[in-house]
Protein backbone atom coordinates (compact mmCIF):
# COMPACT_ATOMS: atom_id res chain seq x y z
CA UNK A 1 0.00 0.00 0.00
CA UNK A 2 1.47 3.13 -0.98
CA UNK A 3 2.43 5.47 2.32
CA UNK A 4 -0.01 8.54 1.22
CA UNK A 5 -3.02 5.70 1.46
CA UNK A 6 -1.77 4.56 4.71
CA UNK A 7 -1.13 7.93 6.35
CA UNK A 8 -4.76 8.65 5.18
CA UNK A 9 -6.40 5.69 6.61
CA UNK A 10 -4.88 6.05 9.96
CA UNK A 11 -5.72 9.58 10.44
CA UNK A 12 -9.38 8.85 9.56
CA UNK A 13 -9.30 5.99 12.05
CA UNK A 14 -7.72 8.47 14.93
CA UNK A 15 -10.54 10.66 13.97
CA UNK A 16 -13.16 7.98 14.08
CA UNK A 17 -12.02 6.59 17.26
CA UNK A 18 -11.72 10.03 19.06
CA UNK A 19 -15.68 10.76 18.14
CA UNK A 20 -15.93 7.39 19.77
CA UNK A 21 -14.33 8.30 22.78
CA UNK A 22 -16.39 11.70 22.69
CA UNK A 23 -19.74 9.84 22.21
CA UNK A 24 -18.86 7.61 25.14
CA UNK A 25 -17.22 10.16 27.35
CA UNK A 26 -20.87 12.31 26.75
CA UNK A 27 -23.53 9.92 25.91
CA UNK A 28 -25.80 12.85 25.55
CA UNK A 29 -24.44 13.78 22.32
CA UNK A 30 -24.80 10.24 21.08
CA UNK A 31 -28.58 10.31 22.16
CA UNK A 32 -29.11 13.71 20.48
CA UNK A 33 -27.46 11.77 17.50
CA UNK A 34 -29.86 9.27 17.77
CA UNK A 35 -33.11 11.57 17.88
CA UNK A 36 -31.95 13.61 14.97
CA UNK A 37 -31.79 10.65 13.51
CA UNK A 38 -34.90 9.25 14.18
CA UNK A 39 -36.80 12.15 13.29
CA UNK A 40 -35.11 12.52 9.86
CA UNK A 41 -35.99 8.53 8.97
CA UNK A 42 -39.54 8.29 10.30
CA UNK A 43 -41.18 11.76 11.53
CA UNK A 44 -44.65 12.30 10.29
CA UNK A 45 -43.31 15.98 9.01
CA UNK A 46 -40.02 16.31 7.22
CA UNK A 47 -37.78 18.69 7.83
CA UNK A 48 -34.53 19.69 6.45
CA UNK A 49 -31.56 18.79 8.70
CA UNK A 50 -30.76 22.63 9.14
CA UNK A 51 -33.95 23.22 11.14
CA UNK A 52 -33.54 20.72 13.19
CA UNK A 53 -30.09 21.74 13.85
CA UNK A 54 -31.10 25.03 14.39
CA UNK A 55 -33.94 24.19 16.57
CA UNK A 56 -31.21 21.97 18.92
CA UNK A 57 -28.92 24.98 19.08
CA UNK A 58 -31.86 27.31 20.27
CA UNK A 59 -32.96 24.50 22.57
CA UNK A 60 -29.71 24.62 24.52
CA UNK A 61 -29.29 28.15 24.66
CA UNK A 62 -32.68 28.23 26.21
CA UNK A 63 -31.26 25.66 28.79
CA UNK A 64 -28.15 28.52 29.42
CA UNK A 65 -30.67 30.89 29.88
CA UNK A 66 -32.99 28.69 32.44
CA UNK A 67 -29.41 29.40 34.67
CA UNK A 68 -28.75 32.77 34.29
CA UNK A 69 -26.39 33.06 31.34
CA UNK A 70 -28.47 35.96 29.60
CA UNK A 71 -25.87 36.71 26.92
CA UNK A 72 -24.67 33.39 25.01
CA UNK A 73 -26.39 33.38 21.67
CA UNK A 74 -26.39 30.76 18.19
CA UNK A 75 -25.88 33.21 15.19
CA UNK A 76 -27.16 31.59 12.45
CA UNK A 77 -25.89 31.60 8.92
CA UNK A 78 -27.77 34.52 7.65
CA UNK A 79 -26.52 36.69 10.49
CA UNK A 80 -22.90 35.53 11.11
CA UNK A 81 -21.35 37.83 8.50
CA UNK A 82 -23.05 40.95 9.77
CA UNK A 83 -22.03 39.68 12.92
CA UNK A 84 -18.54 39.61 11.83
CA UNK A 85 -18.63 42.61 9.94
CA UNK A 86 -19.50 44.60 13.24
CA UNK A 87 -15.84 43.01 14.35
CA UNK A 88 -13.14 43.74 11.79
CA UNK A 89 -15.10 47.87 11.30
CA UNK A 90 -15.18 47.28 7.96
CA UNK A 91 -17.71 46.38 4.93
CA UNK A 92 -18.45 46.24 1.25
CA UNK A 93 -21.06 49.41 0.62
CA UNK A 94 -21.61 52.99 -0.72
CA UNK A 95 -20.94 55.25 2.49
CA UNK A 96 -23.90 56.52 3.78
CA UNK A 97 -25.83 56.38 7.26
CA UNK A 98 -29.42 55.50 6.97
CA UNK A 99 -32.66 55.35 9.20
CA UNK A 100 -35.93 54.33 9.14
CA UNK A 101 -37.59 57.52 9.49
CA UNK A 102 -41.36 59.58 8.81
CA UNK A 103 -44.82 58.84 8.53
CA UNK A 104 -45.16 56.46 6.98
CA UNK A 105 -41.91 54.67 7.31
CA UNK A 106 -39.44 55.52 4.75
CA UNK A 107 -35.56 54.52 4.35
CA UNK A 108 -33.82 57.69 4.76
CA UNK A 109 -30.09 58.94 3.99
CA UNK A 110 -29.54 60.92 7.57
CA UNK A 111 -26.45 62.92 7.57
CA UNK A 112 -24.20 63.85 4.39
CA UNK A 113 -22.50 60.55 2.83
CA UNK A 114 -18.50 60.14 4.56
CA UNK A 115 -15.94 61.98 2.24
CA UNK A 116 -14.27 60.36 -0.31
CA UNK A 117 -17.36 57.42 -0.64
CA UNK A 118 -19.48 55.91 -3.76
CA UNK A 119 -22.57 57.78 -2.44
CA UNK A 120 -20.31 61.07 -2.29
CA UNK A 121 -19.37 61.20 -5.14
CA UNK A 122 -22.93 60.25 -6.77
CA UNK A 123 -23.91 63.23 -4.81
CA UNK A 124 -26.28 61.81 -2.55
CA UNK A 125 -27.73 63.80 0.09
CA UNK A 126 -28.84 63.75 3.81
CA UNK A 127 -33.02 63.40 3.26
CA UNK A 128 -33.12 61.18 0.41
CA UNK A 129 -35.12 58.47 0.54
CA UNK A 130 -34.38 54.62 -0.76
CA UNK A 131 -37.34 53.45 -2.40
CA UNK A 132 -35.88 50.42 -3.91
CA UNK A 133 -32.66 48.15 -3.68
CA UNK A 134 -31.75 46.32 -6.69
CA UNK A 135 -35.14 46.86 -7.68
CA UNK A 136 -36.67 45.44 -4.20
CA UNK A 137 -38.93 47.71 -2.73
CA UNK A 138 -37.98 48.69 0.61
CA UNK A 139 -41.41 49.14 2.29
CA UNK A 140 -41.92 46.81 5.31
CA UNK A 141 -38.19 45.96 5.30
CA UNK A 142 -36.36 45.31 8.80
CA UNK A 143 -33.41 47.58 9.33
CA UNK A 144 -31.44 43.58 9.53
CA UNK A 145 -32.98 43.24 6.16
CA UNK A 146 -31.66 46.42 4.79
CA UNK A 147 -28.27 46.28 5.48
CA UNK A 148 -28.43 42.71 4.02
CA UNK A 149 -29.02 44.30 0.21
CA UNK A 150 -26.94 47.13 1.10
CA UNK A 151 -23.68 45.31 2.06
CA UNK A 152 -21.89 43.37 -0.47
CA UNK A 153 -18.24 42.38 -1.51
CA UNK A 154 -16.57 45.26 -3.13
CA UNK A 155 -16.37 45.90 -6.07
CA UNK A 156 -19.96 44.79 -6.92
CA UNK A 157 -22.75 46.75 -7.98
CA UNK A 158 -25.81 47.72 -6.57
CA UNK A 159 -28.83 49.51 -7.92
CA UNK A 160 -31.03 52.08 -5.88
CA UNK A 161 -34.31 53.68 -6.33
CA UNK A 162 -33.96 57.48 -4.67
CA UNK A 163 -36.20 60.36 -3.78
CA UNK A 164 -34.59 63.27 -3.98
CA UNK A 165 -35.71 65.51 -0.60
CA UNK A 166 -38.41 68.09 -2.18
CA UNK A 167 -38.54 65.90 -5.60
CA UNK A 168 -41.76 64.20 -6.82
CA UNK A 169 -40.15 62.05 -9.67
CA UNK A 170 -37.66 59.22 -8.26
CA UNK A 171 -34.70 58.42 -9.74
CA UNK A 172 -32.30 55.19 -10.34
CA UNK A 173 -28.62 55.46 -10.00
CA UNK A 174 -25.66 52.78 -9.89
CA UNK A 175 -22.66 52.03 -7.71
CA UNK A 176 -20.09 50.33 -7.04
CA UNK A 177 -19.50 48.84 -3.48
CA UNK A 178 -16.23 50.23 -2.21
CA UNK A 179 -14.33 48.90 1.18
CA UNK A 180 -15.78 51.26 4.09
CA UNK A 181 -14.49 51.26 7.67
CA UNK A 182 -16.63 51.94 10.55
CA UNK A 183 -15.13 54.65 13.13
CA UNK A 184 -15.76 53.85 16.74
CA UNK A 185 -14.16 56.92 18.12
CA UNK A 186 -16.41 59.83 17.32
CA UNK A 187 -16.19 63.72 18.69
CA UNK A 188 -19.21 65.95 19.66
CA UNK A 189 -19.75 66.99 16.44
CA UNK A 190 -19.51 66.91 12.74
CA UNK A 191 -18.04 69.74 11.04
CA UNK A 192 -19.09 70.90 7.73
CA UNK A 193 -16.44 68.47 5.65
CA UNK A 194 -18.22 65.60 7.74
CA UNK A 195 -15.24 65.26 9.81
CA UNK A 196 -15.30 64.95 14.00
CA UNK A 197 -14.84 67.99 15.98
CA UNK A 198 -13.34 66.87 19.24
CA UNK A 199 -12.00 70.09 21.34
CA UNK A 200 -14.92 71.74 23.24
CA UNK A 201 -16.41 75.04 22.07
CA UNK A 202 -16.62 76.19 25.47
CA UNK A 203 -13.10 74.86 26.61
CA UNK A 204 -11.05 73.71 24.06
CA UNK A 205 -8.51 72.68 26.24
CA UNK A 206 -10.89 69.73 27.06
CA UNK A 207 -11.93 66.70 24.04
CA UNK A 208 -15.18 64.96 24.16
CA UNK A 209 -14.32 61.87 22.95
CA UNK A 210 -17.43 59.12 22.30
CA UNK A 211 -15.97 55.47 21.78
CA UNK A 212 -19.08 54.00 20.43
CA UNK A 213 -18.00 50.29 20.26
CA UNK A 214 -14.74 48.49 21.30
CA UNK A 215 -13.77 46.58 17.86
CA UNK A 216 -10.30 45.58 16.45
CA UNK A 217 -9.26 48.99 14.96
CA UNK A 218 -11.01 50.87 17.74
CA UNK A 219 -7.54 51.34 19.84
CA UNK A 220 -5.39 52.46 16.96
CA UNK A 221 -8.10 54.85 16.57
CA UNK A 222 -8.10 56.28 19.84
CA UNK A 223 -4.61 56.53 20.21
CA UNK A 224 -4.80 58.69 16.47
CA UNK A 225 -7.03 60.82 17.62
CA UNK A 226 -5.51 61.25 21.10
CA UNK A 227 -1.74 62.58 19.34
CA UNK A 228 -3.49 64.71 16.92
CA UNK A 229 -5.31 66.61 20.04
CA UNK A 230 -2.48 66.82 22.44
CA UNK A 231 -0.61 68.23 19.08
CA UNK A 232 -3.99 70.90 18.95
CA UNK A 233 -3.17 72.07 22.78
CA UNK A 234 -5.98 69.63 24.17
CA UNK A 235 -4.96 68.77 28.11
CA UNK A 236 -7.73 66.99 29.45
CA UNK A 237 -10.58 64.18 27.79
CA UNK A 238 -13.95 63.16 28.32
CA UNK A 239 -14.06 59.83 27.48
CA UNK A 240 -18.16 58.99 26.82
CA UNK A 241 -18.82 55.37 27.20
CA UNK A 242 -22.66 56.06 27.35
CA UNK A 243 -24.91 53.30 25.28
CA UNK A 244 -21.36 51.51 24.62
CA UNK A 245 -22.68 47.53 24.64
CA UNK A 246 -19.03 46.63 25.14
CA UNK A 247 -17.43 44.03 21.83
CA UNK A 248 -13.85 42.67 22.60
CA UNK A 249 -11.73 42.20 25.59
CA UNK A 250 -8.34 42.93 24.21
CA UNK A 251 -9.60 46.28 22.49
CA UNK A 252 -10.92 47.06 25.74
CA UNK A 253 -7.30 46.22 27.38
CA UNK A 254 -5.88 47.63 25.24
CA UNK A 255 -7.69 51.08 25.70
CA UNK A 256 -6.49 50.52 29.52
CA UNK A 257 -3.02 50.31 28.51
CA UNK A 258 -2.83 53.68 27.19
CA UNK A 259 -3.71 55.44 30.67
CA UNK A 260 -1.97 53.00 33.41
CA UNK A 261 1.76 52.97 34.76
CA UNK A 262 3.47 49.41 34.31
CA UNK A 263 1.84 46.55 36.56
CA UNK A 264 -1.37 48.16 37.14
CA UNK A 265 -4.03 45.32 37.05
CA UNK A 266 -6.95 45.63 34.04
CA UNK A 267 -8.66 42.89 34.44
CA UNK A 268 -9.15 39.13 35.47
CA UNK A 269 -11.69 36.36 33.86
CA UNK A 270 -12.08 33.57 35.71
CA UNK A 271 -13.94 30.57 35.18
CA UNK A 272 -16.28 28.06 36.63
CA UNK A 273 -16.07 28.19 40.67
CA UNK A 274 -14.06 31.75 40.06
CA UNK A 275 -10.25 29.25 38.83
CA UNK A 276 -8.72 32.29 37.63
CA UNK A 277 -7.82 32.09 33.77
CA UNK A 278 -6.62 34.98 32.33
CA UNK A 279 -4.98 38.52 34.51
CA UNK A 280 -4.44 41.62 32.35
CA UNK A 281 -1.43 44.43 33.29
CA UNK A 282 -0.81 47.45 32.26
CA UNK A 283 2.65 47.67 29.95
CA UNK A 284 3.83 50.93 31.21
CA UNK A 285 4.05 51.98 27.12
CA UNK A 286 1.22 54.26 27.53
CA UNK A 287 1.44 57.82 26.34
CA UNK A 288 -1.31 59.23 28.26
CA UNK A 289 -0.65 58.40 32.14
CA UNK A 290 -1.02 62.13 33.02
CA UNK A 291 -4.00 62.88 30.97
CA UNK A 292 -6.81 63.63 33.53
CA UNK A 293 -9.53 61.63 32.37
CA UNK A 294 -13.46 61.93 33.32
CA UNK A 295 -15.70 58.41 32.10
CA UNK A 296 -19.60 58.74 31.59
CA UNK A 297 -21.51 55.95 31.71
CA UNK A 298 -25.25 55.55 31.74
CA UNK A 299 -27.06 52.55 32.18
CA UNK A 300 -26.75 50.95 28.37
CA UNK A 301 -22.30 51.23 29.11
CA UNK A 302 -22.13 47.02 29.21
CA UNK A 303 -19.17 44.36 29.23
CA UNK A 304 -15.85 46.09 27.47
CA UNK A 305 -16.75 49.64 28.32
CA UNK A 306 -17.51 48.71 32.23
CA UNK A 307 -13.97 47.21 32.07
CA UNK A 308 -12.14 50.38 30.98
CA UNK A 309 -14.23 51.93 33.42
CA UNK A 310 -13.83 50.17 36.42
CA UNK A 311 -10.33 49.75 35.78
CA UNK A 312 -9.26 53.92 35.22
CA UNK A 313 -11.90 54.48 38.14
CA UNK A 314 -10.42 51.23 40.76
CA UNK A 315 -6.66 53.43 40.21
CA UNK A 316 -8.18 56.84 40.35
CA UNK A 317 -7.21 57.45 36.73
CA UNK A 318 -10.57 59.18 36.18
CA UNK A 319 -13.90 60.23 37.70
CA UNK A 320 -16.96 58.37 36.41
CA UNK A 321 -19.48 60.27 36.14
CA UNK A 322 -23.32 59.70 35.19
CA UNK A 323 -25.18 56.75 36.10
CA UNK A 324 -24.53 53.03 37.28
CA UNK A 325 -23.47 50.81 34.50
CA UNK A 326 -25.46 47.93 33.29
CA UNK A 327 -23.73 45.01 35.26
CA UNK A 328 -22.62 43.05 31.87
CA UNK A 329 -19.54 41.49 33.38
CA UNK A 330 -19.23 37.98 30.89
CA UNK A 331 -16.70 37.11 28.56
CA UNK A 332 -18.25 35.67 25.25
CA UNK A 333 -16.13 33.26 23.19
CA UNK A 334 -16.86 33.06 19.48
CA UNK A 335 -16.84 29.36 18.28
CA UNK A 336 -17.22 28.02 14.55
CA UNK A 337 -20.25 26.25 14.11
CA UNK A 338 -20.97 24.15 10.64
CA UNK A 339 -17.42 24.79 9.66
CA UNK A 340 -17.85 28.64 10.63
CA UNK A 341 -20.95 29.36 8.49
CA UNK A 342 -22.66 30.02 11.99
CA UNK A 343 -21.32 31.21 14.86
CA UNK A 344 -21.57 29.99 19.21
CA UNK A 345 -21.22 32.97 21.03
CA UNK A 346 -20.91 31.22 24.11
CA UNK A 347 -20.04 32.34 28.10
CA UNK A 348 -16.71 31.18 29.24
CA UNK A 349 -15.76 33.30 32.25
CA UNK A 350 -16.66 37.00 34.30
CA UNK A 351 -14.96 39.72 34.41
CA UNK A 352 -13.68 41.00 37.79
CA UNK A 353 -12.14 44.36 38.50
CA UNK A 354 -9.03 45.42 39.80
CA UNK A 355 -10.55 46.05 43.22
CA UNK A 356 -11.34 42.21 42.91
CA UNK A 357 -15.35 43.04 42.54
CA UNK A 358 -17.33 40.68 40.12
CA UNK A 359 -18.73 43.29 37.29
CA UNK A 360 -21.70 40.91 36.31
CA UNK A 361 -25.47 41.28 37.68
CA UNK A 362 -27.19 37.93 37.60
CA UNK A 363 -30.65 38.18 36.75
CA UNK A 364 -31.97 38.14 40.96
CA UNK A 365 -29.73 41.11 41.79
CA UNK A 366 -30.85 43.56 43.65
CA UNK A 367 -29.51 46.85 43.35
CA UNK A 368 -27.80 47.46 47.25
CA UNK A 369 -25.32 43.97 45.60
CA UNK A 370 -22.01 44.82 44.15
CA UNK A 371 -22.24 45.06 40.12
CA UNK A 372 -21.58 47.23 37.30
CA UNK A 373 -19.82 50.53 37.68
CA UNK A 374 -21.29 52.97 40.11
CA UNK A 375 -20.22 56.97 39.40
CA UNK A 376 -17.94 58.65 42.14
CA UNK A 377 -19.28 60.18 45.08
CA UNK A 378 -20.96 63.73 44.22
CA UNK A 379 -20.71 62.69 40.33
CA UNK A 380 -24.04 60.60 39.69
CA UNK A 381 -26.16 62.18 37.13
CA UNK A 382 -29.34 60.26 37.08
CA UNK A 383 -31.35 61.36 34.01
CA UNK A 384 -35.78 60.54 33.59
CA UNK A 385 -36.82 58.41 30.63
CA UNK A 386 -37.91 62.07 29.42
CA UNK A 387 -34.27 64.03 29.64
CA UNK A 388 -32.78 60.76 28.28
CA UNK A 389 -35.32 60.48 25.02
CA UNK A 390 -34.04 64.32 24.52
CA UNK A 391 -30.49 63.17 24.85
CA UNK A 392 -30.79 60.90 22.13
CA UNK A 393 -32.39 63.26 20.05
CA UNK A 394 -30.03 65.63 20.52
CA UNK A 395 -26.73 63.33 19.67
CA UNK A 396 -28.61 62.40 16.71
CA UNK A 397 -29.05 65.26 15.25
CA UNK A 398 -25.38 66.87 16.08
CA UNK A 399 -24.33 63.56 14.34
CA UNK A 400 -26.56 63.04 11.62
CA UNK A 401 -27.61 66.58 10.46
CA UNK A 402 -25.98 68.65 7.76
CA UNK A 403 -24.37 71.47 8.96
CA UNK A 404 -25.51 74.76 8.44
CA UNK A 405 -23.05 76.64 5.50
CA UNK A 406 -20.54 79.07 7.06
CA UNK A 407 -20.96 82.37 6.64
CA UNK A 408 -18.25 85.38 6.60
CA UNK A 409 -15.50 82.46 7.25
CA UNK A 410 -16.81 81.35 10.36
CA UNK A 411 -16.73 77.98 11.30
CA UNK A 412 -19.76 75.78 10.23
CA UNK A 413 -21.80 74.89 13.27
CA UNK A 414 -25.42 72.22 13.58
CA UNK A 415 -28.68 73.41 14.58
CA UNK A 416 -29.04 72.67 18.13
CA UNK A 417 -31.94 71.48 20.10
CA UNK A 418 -33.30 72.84 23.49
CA UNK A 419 -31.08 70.75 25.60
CA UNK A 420 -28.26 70.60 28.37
CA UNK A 421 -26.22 67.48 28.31
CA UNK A 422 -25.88 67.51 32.46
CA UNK A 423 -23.49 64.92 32.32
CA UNK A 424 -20.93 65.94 29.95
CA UNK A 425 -21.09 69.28 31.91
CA UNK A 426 -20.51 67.73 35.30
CA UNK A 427 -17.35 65.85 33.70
CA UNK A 428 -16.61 69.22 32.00
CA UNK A 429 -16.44 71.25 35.08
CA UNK A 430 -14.44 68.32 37.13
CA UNK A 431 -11.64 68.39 34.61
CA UNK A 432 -12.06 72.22 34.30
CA UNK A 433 -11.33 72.02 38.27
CA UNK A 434 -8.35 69.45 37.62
CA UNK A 435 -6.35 71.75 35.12
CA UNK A 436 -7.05 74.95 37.13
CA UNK A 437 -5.49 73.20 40.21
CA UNK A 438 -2.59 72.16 37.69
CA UNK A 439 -2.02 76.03 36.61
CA UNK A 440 -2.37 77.27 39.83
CA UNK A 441 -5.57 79.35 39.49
């Protein structure tokens, strides 16, 4: 027998044998075997073999969540790539920001297209609507559905149906998909070329800096944005963390890193019964141990973003300020399922904070227990259902608007709503305090 034949016979009889040794180790998954089995051969209704898989999946999530594990999740084929997408910042499309917006329901283009984009340079504008998508209506379509038909590989075409803001006749253009990278470090507010505006009008010596997502690109970002303002004569940041659902661990570490002196603890996971697996320290490479730092949260800032924040706040590296966190203290492992066309986001371990405090809430917490990230003493900015509805209004429309044109070579500025963002100016006035201490006023 020639020695390729035999090498390949004896690896698939290691193989075989070791799902032997699985089945018998866990007879479970033989009997699950067994009744997938059994209902493909002889159930009254057939059903293809990916429903059934997808219906076991679901059934033992639901048995994680019976026990309290509220966040591991089966992503199924059709959502795995967006899934992914959200990951690596980056996707095939045309450039623009879009909402489901109006009465009735219409897909609009809010905010001008990002520079340099397709939809640019097709002139799109902010108030368009999408009536069609490769020739699909969009009526009735989820916003899941959307970005379906508008993501795509690049360099592949895609068709759409637009309504010109003030226009009664629609019209159909074409356009190429292009590679387009997601920022998740974002200022207070767009300037008129669609770029971020960091430095405060009222202080520019103080950033607002919004990290909307920690993702693989996100600390590269960051530490870009952080040189160019230190370069401006920025001496202080705001770093917003509010409605930040967290993403990955070593962004989030990462972020740490920046602000910490060497051998400062980040984080620990730690598995079942609390057998610690993984401890994160601070490299001392940091550029920005001096920067005086204030961190809102609200009570959407969950998982990564509670880490950064109860690691600068556990070393008094900055103030938190707003209200407590949400208490999302799990670590999430993404596993290939169906050779990686669907995804098991599955809970491996907790986070726990320098001060040794477990970050997680389980689901019978009551609020006098130790979870989340509370705000400093004298810094808790509680905000109604009411104030925070406003909020969100207002951030959308200093990010999403067009800016009003210049006039007499002043600097563009966006229409402004009504409102007082109390927590940015409580972290405003506490670094405000910091740096006048520093100067000696």
């Amino acid at each position: 027998m020639p020695q390729r034949n035999f090498l390949i016979l004896l690896m698939a009889a290691a193989l075989s044998y070791a799902c032997y040794v699985r089945g018998e180790q866990n007879p479970f998954a033989r009997y699950v075997s067994d009744a997938l089995e059994a209902i493909e051969q002889d159930s009254l209704q057939e059903l293809p073999n990916e429903e059934l898989f997808v219906g076991a999946m679901d059934g033992m999530i639901g048995a994680l969540r019976k026990h309290g594990d509220e966040h591991s999740q089966f992503v199924s084929r059709e959502d795995a790539d967006p899934f992914r997408t959200e990951l690596r910042q980056q996707f095939g499309g045309i450039g623009v920001r879009i909402r489901i917006a109006g009465e009735p329901p219409q897909l609009t283009i809010a905010g001008p297209p990002e520079p340099g984009t397709p939809a640019a340079r097709t002139n799109l504008l902010s108030g368009d609507q999408i009536l069609a998508i490769d020739d699909r209506s969009t009526d009735g379509l989820s916003m899941a559905d959307v970005l379906r038909l508008m993501r795509g590989v690049p360099g592949t075409p895609i068709r759409l149906t637009i309504l010109h803001a003030g226009e009664s006749e629609p019209q159909t253009i074409e356009l190429v998909r292009e590679t387009i990278m997601i920022d998740s470090i974002l200022g207070d507010m767009r300037r008129a070329d669609g770029t971020w505006e960091f430095q405060l009008a009222d202080d520019p010596r103080i950033a607002a800096i919004r990290i909307t997502t920690f993702a693989n690109k996100t600390a590269a970002e960051l530490g870009q944005v952080l040189a160019r303002l230190q370069a401006q004569g920025v001496d202080a940041a705001v770093l917003d963390l509010r409605d930040n659902a967290g993403g990955a661990l070593d962004a989030a570490v990462a972020l740490c890193d920046m602000f910490l002196p060497a051998g400062e603890s980040i984080v620990e996971t730690r598995g079942r019964n609390q057998e610690l697996r993984n401890r994160y320290v601070a490299s001392g490479t940091g550029r920005y141990q001096d920067l005086p730092l204030a961190v809102i949260v609200n009570g959407n800032t969950a998982s990564a973003s509670e880490i950064m924040a109860a690691c600068l706040q556990d070393h008094g590296r900055a103030v938190i300020v707003g209200e407590r966190s949400f208490g999302k203290g799990t670590v999430q492992e993404l596993l290939p399922v169906e050779s990686g066309r669907s995804l098991l986001k599955l809970t491996t371990a907790s986070y726990w904070r320098p001060s040794g405090e477990d970050i997680h809430r389980m689901p019978d917490a009551t609020p006098e227990d130790s979870w989340g990230v509370k705000p400093n003493t004298e810094y808790e900015v509680p905000l109604t259902d009411q104030e925070y509805a406003a909020y969100r209004q207002y951030r959308s429309q200093r990010d999403l608007l067009e800016q009003a044109p210049a006039t007499d070579g002043a600097e563009a500025t966006a229409p402004e709503p009504d409102f007082s963002d109390r927590p940015l100016r409580s972290a405003v006035e506490y670094l405000q305090g910091v740096l006048d201490e520093r100067s000696g006023l």
